[in-house]
Every structure is written in C-alpha cells, then in structure tokens.
PDB file of N, CA and C in Angstrom:
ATOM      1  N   UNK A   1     109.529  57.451 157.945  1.00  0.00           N
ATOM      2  CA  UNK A   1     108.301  57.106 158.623  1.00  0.00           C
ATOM      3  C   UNK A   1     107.358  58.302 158.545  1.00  0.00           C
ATOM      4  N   UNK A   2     105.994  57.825 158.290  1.00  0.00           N
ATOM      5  CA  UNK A   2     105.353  59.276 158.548  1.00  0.00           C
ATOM      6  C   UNK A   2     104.555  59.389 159.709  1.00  0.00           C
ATOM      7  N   UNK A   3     103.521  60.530 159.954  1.00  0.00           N
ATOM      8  CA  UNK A   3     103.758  60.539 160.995  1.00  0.00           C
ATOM      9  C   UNK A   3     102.126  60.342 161.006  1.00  0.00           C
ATOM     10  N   UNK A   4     101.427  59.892 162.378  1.00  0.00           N
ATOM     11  CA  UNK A   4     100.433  58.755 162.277  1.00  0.00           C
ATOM     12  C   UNK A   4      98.976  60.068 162.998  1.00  0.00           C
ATOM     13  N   UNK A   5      99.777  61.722 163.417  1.00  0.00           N
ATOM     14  CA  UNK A   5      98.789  62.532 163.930  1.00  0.00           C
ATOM     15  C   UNK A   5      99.235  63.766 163.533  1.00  0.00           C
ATOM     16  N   UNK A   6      98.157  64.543 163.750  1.00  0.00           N
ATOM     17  CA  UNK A   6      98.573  65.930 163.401  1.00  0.00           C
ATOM     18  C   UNK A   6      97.692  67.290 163.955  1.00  0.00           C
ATOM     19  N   UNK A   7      97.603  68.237 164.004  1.00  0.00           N
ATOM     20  CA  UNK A   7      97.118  69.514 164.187  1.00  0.00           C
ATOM     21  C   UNK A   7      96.597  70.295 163.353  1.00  0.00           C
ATOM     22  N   UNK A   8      95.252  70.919 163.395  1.00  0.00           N
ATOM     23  CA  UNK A   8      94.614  71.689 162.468  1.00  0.00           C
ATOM     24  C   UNK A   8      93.946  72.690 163.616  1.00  0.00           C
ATOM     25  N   UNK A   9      93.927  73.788 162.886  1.00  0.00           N
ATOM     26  CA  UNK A   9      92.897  74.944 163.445  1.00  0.00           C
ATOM     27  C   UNK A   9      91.844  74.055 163.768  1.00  0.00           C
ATOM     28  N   UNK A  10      90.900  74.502 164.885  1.00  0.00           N
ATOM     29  CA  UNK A  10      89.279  74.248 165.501  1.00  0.00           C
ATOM     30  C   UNK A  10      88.093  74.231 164.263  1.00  0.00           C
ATOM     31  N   UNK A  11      87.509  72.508 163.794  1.00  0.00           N
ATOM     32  CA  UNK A  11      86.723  72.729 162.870  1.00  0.00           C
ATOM     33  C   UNK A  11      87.242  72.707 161.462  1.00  0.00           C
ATOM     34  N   UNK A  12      88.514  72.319 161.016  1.00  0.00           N
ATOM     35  CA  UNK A  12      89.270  72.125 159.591  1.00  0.00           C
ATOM     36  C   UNK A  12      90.308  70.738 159.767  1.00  0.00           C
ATOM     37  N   UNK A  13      90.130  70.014 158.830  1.00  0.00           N
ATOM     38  CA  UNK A  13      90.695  68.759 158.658  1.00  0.00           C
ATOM     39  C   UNK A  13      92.024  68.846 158.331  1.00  0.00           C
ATOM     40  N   UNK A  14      92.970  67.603 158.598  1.00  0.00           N
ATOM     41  CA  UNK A  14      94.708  68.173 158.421  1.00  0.00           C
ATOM     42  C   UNK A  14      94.393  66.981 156.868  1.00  0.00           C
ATOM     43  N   UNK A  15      95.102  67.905 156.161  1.00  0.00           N
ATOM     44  CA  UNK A  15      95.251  66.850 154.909  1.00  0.00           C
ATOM     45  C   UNK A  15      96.427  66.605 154.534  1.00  0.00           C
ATOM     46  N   UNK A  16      97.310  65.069 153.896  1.00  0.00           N
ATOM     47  CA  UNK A  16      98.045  65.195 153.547  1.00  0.00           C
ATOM     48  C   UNK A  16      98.699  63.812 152.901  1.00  0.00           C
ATOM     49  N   UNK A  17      99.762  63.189 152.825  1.00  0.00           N
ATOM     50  CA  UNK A  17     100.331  62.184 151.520  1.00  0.00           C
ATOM     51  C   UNK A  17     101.199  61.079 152.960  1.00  0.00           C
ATOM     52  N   UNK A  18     100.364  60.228 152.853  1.00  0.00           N
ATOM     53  CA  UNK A  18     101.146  59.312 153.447  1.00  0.00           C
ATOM     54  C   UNK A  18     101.867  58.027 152.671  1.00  0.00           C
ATOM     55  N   UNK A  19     102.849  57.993 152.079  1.00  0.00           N
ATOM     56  CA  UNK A  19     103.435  57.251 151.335  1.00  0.00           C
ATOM     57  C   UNK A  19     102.969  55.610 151.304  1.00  0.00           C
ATOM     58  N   UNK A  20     102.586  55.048 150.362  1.00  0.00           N
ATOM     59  CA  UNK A  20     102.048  53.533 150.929  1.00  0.00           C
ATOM     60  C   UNK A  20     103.447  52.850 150.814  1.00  0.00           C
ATOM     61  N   UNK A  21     104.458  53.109 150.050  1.00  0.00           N
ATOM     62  CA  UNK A  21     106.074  52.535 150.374  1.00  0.00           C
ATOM     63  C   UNK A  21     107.263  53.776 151.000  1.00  0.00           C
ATOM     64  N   UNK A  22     108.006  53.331 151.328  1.00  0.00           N
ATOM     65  CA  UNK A  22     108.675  54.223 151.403  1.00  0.00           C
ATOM     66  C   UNK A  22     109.847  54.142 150.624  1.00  0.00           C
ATOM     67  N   UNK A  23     110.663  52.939 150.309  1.00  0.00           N
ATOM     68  CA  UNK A  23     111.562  53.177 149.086  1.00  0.00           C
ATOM     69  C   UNK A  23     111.056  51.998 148.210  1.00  0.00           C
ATOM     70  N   UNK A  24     111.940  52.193 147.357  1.00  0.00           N
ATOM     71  CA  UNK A  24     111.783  51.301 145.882  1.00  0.00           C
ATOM     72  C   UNK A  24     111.393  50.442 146.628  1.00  0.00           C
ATOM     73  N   UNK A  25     110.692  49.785 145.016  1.00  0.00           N
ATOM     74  CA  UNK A  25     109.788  48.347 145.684  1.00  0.00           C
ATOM     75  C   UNK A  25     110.595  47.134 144.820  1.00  0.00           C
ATOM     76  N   UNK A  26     110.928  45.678 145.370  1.00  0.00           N
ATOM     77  CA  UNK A  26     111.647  44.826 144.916  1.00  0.00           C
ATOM     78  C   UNK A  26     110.966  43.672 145.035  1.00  0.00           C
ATOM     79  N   UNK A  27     110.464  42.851 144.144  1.00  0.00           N
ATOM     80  CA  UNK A  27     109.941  41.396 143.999  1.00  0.00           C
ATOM     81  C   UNK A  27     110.930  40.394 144.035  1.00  0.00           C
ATOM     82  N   UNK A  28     110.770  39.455 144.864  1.00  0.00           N
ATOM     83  CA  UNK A  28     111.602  38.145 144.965  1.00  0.00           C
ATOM     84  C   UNK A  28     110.780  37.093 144.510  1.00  0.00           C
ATOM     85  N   UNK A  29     110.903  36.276 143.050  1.00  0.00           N
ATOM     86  CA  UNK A  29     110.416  35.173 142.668  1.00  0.00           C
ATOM     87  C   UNK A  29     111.438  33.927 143.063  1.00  0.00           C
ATOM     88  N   UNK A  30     111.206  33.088 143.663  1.00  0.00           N
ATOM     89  CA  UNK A  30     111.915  31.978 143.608  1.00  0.00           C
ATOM     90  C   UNK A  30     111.449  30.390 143.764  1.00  0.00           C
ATOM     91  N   UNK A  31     111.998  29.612 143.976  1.00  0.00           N
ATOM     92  CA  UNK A  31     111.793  28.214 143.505  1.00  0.00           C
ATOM     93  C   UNK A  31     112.704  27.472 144.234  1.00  0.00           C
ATOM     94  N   UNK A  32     112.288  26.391 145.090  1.00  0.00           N
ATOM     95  CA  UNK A  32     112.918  25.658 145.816  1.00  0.00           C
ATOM     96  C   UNK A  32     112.527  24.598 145.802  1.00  0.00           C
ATOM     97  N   UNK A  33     113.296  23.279 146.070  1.00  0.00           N
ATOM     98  CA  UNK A  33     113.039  22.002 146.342  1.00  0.00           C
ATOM     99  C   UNK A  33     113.551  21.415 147.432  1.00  0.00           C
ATOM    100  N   UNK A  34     114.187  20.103 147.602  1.00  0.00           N
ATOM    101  CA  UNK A  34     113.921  19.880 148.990  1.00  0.00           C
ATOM    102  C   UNK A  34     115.554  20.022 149.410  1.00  0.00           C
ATOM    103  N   UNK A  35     116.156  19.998 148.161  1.00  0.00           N
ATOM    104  CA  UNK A  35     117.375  19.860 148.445  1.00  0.00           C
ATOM    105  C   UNK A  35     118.339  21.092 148.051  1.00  0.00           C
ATOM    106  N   UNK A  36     117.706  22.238 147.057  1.00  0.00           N
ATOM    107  CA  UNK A  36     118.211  22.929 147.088  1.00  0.00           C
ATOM    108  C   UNK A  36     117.819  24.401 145.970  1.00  0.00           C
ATOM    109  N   UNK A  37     118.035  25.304 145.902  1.00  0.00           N
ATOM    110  CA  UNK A  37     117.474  26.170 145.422  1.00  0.00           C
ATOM    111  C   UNK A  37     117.120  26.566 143.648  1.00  0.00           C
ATOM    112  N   UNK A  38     115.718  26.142 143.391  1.00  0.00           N
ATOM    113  CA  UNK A  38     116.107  25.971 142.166  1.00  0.00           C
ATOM    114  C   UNK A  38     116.065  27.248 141.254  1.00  0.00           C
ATOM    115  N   UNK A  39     115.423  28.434 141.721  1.00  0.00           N
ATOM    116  CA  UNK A  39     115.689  29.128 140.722  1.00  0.00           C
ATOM    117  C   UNK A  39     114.749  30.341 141.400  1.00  0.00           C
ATOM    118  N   UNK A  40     115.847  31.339 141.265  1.00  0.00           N
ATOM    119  CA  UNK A  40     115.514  33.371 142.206  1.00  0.00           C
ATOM    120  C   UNK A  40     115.843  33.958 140.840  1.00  0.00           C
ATOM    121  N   UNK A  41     114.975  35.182 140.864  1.00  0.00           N
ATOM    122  CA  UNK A  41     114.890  36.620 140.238  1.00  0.00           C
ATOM    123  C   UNK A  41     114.334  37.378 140.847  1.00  0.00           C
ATOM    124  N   UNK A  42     115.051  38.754 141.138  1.00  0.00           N
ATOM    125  CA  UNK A  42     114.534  39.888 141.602  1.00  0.00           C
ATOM    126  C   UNK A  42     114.334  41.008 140.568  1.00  0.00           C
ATOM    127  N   UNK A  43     113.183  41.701 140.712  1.00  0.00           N
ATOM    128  CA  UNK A  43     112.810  42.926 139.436  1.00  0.00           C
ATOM    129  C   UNK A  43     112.512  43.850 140.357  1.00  0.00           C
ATOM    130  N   UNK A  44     112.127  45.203 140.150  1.00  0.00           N
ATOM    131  CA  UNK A  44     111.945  46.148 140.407  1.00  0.00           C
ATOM    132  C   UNK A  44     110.657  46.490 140.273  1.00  0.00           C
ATOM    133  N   UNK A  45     109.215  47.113 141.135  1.00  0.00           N
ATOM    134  CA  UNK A  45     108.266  46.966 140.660  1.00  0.00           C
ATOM    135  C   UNK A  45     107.413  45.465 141.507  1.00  0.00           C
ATOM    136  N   UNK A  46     106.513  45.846 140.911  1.00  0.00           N
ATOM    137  CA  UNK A  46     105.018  43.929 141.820  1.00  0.00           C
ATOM    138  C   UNK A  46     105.359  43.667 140.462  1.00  0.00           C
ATOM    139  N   UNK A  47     104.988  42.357 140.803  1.00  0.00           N
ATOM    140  CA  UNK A  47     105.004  40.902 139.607  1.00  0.00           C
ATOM    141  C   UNK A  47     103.748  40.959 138.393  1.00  0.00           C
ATOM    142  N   UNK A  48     103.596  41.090 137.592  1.00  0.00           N
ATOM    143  CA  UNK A  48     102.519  40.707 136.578  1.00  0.00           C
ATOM    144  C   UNK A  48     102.784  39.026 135.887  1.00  0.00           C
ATOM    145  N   UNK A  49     101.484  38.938 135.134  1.00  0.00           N
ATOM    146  CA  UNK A  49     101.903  37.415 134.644  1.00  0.00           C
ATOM    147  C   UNK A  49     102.515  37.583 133.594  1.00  0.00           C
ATOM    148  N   UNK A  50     102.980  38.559 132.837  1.00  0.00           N
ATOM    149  CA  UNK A  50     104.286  38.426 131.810  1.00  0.00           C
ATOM    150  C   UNK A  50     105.274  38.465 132.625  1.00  0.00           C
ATOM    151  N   UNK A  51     105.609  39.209 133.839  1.00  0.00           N
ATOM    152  CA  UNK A  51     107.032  38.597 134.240  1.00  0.00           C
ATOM    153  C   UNK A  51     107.196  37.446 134.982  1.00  0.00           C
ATOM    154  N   UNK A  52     105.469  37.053 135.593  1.00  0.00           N
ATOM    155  CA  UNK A  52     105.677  35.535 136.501  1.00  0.00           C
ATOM    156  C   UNK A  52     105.922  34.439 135.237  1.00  0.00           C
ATOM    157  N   UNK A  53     105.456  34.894 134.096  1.00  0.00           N
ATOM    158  CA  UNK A  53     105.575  33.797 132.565  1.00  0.00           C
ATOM    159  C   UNK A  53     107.347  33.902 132.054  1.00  0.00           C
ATOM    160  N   UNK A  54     107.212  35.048 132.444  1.00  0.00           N
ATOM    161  CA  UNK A  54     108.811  34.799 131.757  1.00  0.00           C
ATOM    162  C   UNK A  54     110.002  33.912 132.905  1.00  0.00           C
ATOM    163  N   UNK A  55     109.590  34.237 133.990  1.00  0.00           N
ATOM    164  CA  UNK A  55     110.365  33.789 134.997  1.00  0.00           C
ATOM    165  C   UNK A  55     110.092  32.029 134.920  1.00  0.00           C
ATOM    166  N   UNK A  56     109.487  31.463 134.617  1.00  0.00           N
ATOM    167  CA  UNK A  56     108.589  29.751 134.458  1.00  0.00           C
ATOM    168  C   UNK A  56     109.094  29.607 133.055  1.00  0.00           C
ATOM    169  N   UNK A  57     109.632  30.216 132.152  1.00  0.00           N
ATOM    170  CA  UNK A  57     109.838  29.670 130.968  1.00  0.00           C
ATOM    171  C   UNK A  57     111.248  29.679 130.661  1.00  0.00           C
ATOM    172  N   UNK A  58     112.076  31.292 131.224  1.00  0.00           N
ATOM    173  CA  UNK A  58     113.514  30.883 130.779  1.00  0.00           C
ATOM    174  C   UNK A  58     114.310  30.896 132.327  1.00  0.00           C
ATOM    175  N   UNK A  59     113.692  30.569 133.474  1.00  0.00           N
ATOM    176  CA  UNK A  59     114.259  29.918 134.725  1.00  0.00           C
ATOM    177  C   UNK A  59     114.196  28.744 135.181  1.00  0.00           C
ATOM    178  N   UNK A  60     112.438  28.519 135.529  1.00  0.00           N
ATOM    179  CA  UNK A  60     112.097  27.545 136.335  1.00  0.00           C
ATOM    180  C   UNK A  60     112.112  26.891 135.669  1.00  0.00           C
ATOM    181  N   UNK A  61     111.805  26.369 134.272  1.00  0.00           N
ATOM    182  CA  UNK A  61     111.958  25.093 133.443  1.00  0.00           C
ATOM    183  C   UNK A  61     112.611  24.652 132.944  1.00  0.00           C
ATOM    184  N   UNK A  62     113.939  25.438 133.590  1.00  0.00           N
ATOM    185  CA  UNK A  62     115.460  24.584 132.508  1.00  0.00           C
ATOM    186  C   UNK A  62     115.542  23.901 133.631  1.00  0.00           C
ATOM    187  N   UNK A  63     115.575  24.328 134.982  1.00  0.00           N
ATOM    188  CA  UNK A  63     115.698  23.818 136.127  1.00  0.00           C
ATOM    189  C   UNK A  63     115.037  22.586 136.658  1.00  0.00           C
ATOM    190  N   UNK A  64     114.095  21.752 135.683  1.00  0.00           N
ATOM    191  CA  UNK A  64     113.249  21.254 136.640  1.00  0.00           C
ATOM    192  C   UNK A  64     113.007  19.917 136.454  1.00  0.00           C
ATOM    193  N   UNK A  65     113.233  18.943 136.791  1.00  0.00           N
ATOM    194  CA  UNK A  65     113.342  17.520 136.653  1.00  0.00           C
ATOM    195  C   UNK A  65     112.025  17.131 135.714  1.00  0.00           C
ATOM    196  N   UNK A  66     111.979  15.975 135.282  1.00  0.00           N
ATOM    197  CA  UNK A  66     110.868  15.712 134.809  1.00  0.00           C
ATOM    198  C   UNK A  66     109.470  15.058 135.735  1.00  0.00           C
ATOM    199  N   UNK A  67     109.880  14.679 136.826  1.00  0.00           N
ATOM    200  CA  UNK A  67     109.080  14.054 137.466  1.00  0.00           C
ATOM    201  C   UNK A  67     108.666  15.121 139.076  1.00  0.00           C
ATOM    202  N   UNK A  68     108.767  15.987 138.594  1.00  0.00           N
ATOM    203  CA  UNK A  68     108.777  17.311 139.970  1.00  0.00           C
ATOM    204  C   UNK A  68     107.374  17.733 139.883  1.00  0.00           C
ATOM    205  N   UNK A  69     107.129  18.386 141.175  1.00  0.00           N
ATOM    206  CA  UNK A  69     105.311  18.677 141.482  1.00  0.00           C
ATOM    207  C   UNK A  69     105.698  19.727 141.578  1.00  0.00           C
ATOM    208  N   UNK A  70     105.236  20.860 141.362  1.00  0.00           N
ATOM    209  CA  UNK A  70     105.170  22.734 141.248  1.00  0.00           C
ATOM    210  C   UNK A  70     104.314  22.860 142.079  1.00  0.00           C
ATOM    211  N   UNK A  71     104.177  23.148 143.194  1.00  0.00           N
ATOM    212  CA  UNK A  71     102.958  23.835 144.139  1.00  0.00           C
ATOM    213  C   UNK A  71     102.980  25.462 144.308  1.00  0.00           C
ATOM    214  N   UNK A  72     101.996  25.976 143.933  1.00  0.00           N
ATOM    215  CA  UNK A  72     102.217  27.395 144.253  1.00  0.00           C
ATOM    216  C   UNK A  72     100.508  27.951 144.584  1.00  0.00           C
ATOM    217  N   UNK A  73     101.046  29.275 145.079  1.00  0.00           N
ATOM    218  CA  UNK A  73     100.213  29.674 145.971  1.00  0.00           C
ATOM    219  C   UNK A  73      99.025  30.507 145.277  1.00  0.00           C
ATOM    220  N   UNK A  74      98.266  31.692 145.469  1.00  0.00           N
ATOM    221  CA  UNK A  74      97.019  31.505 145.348  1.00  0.00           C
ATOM    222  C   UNK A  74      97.026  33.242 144.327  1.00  0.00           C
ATOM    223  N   UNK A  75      98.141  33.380 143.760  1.00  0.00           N
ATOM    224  CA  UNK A  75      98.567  34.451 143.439  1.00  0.00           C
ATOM    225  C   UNK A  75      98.135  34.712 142.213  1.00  0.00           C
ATOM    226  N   UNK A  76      97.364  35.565 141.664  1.00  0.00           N
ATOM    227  CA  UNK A  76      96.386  35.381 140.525  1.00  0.00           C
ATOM    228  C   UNK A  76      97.465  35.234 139.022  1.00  0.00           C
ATOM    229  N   UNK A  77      99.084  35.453 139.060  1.00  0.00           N
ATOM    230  CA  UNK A  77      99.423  35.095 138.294  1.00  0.00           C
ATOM    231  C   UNK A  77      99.924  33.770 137.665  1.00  0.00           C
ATOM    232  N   UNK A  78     100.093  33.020 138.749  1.00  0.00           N
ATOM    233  CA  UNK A  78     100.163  31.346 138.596  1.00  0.00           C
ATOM    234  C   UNK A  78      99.242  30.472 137.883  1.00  0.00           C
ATOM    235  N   UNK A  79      97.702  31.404 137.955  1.00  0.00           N
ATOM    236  CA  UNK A  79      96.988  30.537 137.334  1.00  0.00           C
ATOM    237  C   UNK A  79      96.525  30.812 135.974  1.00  0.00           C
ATOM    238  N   UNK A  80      97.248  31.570 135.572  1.00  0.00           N
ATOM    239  CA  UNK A  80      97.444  31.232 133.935  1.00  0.00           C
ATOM    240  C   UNK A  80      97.811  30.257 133.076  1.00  0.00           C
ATOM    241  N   UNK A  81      96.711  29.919 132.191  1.00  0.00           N
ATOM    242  CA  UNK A  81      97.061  28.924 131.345  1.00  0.00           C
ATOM    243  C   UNK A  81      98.193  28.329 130.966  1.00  0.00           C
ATOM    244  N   UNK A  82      99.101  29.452 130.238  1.00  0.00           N
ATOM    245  CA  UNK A  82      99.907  28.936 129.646  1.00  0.00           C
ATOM    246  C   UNK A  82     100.873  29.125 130.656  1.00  0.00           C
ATOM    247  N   UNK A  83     101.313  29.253 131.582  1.00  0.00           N
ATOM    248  CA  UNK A  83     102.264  29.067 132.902  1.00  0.00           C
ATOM    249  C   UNK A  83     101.968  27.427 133.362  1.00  0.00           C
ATOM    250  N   UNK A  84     100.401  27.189 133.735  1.00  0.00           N
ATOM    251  CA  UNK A  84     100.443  25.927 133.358  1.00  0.00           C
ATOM    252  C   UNK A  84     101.058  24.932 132.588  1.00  0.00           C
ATOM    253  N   UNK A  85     100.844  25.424 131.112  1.00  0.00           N
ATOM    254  CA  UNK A  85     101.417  23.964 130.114  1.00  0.00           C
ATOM    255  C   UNK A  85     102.629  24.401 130.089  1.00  0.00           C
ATOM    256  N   UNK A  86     103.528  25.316 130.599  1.00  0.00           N
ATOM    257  CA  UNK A  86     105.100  25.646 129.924  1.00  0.00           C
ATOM    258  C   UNK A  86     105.568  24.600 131.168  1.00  0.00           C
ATOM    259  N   UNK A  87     104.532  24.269 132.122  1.00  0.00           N
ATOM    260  CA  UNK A  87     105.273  23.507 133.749  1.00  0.00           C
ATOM    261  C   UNK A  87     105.044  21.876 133.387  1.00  0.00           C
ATOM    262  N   UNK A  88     104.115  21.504 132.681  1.00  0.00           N
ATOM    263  CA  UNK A  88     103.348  20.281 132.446  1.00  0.00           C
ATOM    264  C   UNK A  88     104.210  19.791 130.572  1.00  0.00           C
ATOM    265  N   UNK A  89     104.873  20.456 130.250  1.00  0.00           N
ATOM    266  CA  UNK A  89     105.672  20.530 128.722  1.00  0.00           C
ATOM    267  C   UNK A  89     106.970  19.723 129.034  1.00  0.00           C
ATOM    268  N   UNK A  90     107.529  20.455 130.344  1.00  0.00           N
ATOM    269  CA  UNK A  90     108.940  19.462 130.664  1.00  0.00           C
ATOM    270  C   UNK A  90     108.942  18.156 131.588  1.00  0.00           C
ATOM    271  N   UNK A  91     107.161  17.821 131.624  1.00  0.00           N
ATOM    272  CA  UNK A  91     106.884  16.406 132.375  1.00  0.00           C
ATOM    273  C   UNK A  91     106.633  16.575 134.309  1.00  0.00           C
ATOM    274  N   UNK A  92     106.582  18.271 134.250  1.00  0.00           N
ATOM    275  CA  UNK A  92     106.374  18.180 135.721  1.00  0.00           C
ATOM    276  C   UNK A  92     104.624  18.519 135.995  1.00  0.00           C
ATOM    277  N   UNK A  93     104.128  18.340 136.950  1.00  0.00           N
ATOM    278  CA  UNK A  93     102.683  18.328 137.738  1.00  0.00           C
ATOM    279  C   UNK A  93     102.821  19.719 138.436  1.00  0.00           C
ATOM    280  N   UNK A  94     101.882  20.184 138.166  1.00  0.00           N
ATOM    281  CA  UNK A  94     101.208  21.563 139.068  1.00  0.00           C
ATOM    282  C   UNK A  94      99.859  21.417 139.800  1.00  0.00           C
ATOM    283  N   UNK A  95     100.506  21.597 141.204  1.00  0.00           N
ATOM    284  CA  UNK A  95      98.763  21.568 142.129  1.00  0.00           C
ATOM    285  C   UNK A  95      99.304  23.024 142.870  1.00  0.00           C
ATOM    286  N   UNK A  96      97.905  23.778 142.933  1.00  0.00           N
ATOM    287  CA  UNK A  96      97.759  25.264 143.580  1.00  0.00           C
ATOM    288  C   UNK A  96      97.398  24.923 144.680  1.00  0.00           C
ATOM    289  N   UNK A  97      97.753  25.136 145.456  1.00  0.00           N
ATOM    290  CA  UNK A  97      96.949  26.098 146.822  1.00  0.00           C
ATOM    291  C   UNK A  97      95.677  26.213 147.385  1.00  0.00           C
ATOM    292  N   UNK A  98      94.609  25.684 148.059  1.00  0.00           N
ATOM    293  CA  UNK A  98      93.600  26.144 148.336  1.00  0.00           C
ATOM    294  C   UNK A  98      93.849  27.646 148.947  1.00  0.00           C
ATOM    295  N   UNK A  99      92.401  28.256 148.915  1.00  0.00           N
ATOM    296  CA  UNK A  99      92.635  29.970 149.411  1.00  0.00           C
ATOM    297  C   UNK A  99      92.280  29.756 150.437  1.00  0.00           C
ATOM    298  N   UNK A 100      93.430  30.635 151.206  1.00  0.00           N
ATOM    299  CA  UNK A 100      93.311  30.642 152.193  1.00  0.00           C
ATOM    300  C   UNK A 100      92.357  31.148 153.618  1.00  0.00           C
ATOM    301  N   UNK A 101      92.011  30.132 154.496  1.00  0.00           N
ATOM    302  CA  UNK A 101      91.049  30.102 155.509  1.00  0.00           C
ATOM    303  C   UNK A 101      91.763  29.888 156.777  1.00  0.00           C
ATOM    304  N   UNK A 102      91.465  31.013 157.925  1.00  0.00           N
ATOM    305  CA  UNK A 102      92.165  30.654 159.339  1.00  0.00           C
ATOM    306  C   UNK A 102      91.592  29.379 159.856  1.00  0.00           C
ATOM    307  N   UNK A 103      91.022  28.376 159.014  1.00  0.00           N
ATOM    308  CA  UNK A 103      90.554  26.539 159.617  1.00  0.00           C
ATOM    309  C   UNK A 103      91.800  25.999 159.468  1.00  0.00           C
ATOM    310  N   UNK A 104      92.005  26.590 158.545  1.00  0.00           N
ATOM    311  CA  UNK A 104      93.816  25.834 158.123  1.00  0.00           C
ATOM    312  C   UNK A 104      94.980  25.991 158.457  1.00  0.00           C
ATOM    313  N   UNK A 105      94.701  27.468 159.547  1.00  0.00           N
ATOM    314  CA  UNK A 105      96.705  27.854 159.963  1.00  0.00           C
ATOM    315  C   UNK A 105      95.791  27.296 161.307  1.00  0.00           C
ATOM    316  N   UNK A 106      96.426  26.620 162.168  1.00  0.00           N
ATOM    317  CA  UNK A 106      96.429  26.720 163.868  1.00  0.00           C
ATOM    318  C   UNK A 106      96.984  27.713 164.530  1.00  0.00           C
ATOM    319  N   UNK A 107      98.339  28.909 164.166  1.00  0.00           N
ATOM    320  CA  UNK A 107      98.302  29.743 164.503  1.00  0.00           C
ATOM    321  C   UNK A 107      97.836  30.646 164.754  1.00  0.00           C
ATOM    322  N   UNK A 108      96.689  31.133 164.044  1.00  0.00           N
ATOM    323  CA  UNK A 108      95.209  31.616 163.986  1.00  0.00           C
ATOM    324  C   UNK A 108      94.821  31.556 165.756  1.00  0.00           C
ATOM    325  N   UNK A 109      94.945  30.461 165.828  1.00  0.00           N
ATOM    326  CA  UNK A 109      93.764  29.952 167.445  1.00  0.00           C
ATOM    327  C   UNK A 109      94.133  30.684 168.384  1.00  0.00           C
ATOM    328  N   UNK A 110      95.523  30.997 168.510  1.00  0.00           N
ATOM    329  CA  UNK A 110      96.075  31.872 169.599  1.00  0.00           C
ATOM    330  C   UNK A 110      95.531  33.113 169.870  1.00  0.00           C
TER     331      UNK A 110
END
C-alpha cells in the first residue's frame, strides 16, 4: 500500500512514485451461457484485440452452438470487424451493449 500523505520542509513539495498496480496484472476473458461455462483464458498483462481475436477464434467458437446470441460489452476490442464475422461464420448473432448511462443502473438512485 502506499502511503496517501507526507512531509516536506516549509514551502517545497514531497515528490514521489505511487504505483498504479501493485502486483502483476492478470486478465480474465470468459464466456458463459445459461447453463454453463463456455469458455475462460487468463494472460498476463490488459487485453488488446489480437488477444480478444485470438481468444473468439481458437476458444469461443469451437464452443458455440449455431443458433447462440454473443452479447458483449462496450470494450473497444469487441468491436472489431473481424471478431464480428469469426462470431457470425459459426451461425451465431452478436448484439453489443449500449454505453453506459446511470438512466440504466437503478443502483445509481441510491
């Protein structure tokens, strides 16, 4: 943890490195349906759309019925083209996400 105050001589600023993680960083991609889990990878590192593409081509689409809806969220790598047709190739439908607005959570209101 670091630490959130500090001390300087009268008239001189405290400078210093506040870590924005503190250990390794780990991405969880996964895929679920109603009945059961269709398909996790964890990498090391944030997600780019070559690894959200690779994860949709040799995971999520061996996995995926022909008549299945893909909903995903608002994550600028989903909406790549060809992540699109590799989802729409094995006969399944992709609808995104509207972006998100506190009109739409009610938890918000509290």
């Amino acid at each position: 943890m670091a630490r959130t105050h500090a001390r300087s001589q009268i008239g001189t600023r405290v400078g210093g490195i506040k870590p924005f993680y503190a250990e390794a960083k780990v991405t969880v991609i996964g895929a679920i349906s109603l009945k059961k889990v269709r398909a996790v990878i964890t990498m090391d590192d944030s997600i780019d759309g070559s690894a959200f593409s690779l994860f949709i081509d040799q995971f999520l689409c061996l996995q995926l019925p022909p008549v299945a809806v893909v909903v995903m969220d608002n994550l600028s790598s989903p909406k790549l083209t060809s992540i699109v047709l590799m989802i729409e190739a094995v006969g399944a439908r992709v609808i995104c996400l509207s972006p998100y607005s506190p009109d739409f959570n009610p938890i918000e209101m509290w």
